[in-house]
C-alpha atoms as a PDB file:
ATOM      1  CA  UNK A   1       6.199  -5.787  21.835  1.00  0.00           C
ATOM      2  CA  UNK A   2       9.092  -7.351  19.963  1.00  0.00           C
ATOM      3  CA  UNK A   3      10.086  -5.239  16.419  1.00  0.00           C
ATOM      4  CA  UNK A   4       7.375  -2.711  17.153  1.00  0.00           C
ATOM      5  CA  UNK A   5       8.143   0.633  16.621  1.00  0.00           C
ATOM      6  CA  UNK A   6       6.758   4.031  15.393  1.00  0.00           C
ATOM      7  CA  UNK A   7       8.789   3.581  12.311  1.00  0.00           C
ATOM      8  CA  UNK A   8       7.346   0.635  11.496  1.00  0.00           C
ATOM      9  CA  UNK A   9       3.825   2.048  11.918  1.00  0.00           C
ATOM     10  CA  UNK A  10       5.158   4.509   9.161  1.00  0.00           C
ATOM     11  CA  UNK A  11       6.550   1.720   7.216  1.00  0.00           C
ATOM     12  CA  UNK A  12       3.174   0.043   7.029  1.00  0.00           C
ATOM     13  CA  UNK A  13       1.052   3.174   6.325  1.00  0.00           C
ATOM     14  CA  UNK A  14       3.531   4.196   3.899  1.00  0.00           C
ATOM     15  CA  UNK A  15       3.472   0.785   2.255  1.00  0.00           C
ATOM     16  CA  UNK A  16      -0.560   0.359   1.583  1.00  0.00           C
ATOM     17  CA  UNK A  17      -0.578   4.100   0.609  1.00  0.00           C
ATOM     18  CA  UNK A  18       2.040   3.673  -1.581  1.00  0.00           C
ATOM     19  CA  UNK A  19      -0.138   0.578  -3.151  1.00  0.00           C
ATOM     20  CA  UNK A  20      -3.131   2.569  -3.472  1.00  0.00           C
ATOM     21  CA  UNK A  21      -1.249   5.250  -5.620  1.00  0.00           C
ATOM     22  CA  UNK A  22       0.825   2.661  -7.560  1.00  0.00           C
ATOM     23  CA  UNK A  23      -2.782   0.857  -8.112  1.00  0.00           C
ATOM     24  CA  UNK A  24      -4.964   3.719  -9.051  1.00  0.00           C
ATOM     25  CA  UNK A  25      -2.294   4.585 -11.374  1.00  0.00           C
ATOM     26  CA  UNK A  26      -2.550   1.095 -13.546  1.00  0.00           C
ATOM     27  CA  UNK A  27      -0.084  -1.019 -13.529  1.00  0.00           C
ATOM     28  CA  UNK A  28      -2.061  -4.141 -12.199  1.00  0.00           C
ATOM     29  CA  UNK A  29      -4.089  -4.476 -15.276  1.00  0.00           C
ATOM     30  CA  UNK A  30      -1.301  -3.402 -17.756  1.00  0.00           C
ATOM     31  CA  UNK A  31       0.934  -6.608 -16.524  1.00  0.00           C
ATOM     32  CA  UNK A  32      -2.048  -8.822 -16.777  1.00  0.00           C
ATOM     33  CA  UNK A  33      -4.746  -8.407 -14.656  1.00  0.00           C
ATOM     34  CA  UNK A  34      -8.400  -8.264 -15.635  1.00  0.00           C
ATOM     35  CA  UNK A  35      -9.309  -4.597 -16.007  1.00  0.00           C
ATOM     36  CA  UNK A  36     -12.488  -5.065 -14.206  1.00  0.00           C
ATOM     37  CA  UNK A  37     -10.994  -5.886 -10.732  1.00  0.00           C
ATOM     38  CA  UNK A  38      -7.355  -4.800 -11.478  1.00  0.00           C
ATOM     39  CA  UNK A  39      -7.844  -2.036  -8.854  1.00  0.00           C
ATOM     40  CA  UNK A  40      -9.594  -3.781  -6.291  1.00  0.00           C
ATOM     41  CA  UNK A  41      -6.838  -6.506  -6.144  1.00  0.00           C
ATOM     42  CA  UNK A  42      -4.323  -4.013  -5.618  1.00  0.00           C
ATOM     43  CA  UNK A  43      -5.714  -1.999  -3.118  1.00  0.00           C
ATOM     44  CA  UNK A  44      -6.808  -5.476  -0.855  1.00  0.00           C
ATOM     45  CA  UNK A  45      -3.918  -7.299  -1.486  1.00  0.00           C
ATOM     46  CA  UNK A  46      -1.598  -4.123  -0.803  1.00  0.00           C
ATOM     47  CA  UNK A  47      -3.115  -3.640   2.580  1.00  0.00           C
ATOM     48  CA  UNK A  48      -3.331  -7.760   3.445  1.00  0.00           C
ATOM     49  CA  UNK A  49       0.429  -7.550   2.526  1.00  0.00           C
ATOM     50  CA  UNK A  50       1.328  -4.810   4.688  1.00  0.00           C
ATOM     51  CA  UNK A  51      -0.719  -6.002   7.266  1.00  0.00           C
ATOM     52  CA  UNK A  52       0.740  -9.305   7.263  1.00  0.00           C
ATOM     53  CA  UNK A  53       4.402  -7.491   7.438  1.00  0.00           C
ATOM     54  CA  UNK A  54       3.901  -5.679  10.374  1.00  0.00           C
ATOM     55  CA  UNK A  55       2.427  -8.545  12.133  1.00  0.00           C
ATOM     56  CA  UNK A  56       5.499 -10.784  11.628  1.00  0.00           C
ATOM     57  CA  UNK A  57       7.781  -7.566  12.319  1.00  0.00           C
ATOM     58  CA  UNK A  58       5.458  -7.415  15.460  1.00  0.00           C
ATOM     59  CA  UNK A  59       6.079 -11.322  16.612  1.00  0.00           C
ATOM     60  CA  UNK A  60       9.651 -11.211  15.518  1.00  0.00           C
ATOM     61  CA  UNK A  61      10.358 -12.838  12.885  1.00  0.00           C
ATOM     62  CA  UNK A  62      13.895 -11.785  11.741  1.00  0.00           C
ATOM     63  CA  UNK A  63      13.468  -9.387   8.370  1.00  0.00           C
ATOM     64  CA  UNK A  64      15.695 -12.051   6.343  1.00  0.00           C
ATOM     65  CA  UNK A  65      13.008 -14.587   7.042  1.00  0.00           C
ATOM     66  CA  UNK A  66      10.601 -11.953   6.265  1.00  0.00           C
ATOM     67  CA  UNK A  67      12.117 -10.879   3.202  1.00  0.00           C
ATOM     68  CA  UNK A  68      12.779 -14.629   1.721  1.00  0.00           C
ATOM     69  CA  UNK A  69       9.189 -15.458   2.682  1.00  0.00           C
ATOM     70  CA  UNK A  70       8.216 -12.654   0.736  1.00  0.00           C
ATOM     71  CA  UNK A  71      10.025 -12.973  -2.342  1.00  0.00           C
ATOM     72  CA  UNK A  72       8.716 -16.538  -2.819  1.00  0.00           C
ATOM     73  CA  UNK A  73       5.098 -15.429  -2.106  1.00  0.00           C
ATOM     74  CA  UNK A  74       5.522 -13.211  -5.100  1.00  0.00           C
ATOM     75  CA  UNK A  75       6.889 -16.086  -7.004  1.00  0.00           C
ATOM     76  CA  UNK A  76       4.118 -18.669  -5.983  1.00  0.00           C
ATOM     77  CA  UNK A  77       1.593 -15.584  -6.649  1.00  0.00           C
ATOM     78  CA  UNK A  78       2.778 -14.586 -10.242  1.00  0.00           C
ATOM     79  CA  UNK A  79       2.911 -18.128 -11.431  1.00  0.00           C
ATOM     80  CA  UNK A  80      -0.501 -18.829 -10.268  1.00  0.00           C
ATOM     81  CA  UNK A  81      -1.934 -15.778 -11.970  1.00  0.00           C
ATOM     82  CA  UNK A  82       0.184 -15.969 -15.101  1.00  0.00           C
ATOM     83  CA  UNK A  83      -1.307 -19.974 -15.513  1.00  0.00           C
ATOM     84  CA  UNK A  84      -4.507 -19.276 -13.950  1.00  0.00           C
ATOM     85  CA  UNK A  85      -4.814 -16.826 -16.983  1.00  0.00           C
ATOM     86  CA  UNK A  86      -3.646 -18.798 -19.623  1.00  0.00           C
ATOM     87  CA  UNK A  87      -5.982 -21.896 -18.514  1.00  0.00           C
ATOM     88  CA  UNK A  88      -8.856 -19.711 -18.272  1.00  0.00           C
ATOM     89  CA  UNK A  89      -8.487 -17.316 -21.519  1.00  0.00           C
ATOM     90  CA  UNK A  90      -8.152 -21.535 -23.182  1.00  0.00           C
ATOM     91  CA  UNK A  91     -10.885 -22.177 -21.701  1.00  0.00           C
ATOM     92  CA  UNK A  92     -13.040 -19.646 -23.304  1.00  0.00           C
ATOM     93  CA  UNK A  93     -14.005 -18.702 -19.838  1.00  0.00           C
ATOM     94  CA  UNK A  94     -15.373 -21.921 -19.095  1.00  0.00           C
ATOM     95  CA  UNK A  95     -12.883 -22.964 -16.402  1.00  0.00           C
ATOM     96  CA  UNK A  96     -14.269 -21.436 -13.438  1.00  0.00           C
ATOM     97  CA  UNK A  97     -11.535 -23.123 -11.071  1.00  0.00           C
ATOM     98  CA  UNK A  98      -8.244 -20.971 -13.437  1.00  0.00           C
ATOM     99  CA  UNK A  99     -10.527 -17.758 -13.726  1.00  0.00           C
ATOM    100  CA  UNK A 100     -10.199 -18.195  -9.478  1.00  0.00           C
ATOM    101  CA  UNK A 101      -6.309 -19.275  -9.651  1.00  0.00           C
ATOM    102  CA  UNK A 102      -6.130 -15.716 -12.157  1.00  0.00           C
ATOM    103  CA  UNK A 103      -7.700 -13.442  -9.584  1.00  0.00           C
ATOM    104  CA  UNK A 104      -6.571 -14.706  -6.234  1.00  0.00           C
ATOM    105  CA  UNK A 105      -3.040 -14.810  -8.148  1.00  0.00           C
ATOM    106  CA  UNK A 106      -3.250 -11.162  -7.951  1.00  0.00           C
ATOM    107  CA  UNK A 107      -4.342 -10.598  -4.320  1.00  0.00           C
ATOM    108  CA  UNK A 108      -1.497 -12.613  -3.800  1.00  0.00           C
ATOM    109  CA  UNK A 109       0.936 -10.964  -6.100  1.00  0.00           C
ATOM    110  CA  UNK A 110      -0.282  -7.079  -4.431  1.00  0.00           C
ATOM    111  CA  UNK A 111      -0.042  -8.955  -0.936  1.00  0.00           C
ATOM    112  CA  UNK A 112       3.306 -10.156  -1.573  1.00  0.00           C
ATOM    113  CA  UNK A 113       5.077  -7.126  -3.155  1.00  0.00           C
ATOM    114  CA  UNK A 114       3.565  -4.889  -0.711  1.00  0.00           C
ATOM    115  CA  UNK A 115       4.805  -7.227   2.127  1.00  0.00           C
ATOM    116  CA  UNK A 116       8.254  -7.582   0.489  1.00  0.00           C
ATOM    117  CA  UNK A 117       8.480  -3.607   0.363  1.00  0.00           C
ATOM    118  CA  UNK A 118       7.821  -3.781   4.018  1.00  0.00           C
ATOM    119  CA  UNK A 119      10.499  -6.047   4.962  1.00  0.00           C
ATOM    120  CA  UNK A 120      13.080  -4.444   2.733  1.00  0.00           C
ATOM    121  CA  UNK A 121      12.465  -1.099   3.774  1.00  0.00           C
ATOM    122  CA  UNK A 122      13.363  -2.218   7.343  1.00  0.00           C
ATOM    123  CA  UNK A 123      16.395  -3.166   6.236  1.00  0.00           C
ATOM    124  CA  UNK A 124      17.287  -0.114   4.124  1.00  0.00           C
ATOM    125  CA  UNK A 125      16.177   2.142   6.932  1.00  0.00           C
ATOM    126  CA  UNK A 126      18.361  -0.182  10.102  1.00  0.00           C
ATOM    127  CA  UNK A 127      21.448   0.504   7.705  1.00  0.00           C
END
């Protein structure tokens, strides 16, 4: 298989174990997330994203691509939790629609940081 290797199976492990850790240890709901389901976003998300990473590493899609695709996945992500938030805390919770936008947001934002670790790491460790 194309961009398959054993180092890459590390790179993936390493990646969602690294965002269980980083998870467990806070961080989600100190930058925003609700404290209720701040772990369980990162911990999904996380694995989704390094899932997601080796699968394009897997079909071959070049590690610039994966790494630009990334970064504006985190983007897209962070905005729609950061407004998602703000619509919904407006709201006074009434705004079921933001209160989705909020937590999805951070699926997306665990997904997308774990999958840009992924694709950077392959570049740190081909240099």
């Amino acid at each position: 298989m194309p961009g398959t290797t054993r180092t890459d199976i590390m790179i993936a492990v390493s990646v969602i174990a690294l965002s269980v850790v980083a998870t467990l240890a806070g961080p989600t709901a100190a930058l925003g997330a609700h404290p209720w389901w701040a772990t369980q976003t990162g911990i999904i998300g996380g694995t989704v994203g390094a899932a997601l990473w080796f699968g394009l590493n897997r079909a071959g899609v070049s590690t610039t691509r994966q790494v630009m695709l990334a970064a504006l996945a985190l983007l897209a992500s962070a905005a729609a939790a950061r407004v998602g938030k703000q619509v919904f805390v407006g709201s006074f919770a009434e705004n079921a629609l933001a209160g989705r936008f909020w937590y999805f947001g951070w699926f997306g934002i665990a997904g997308s940081a774990a999958f840009f670790l992924g694709a950077v790491s392959r570049v740190l460790i081909r240099r």
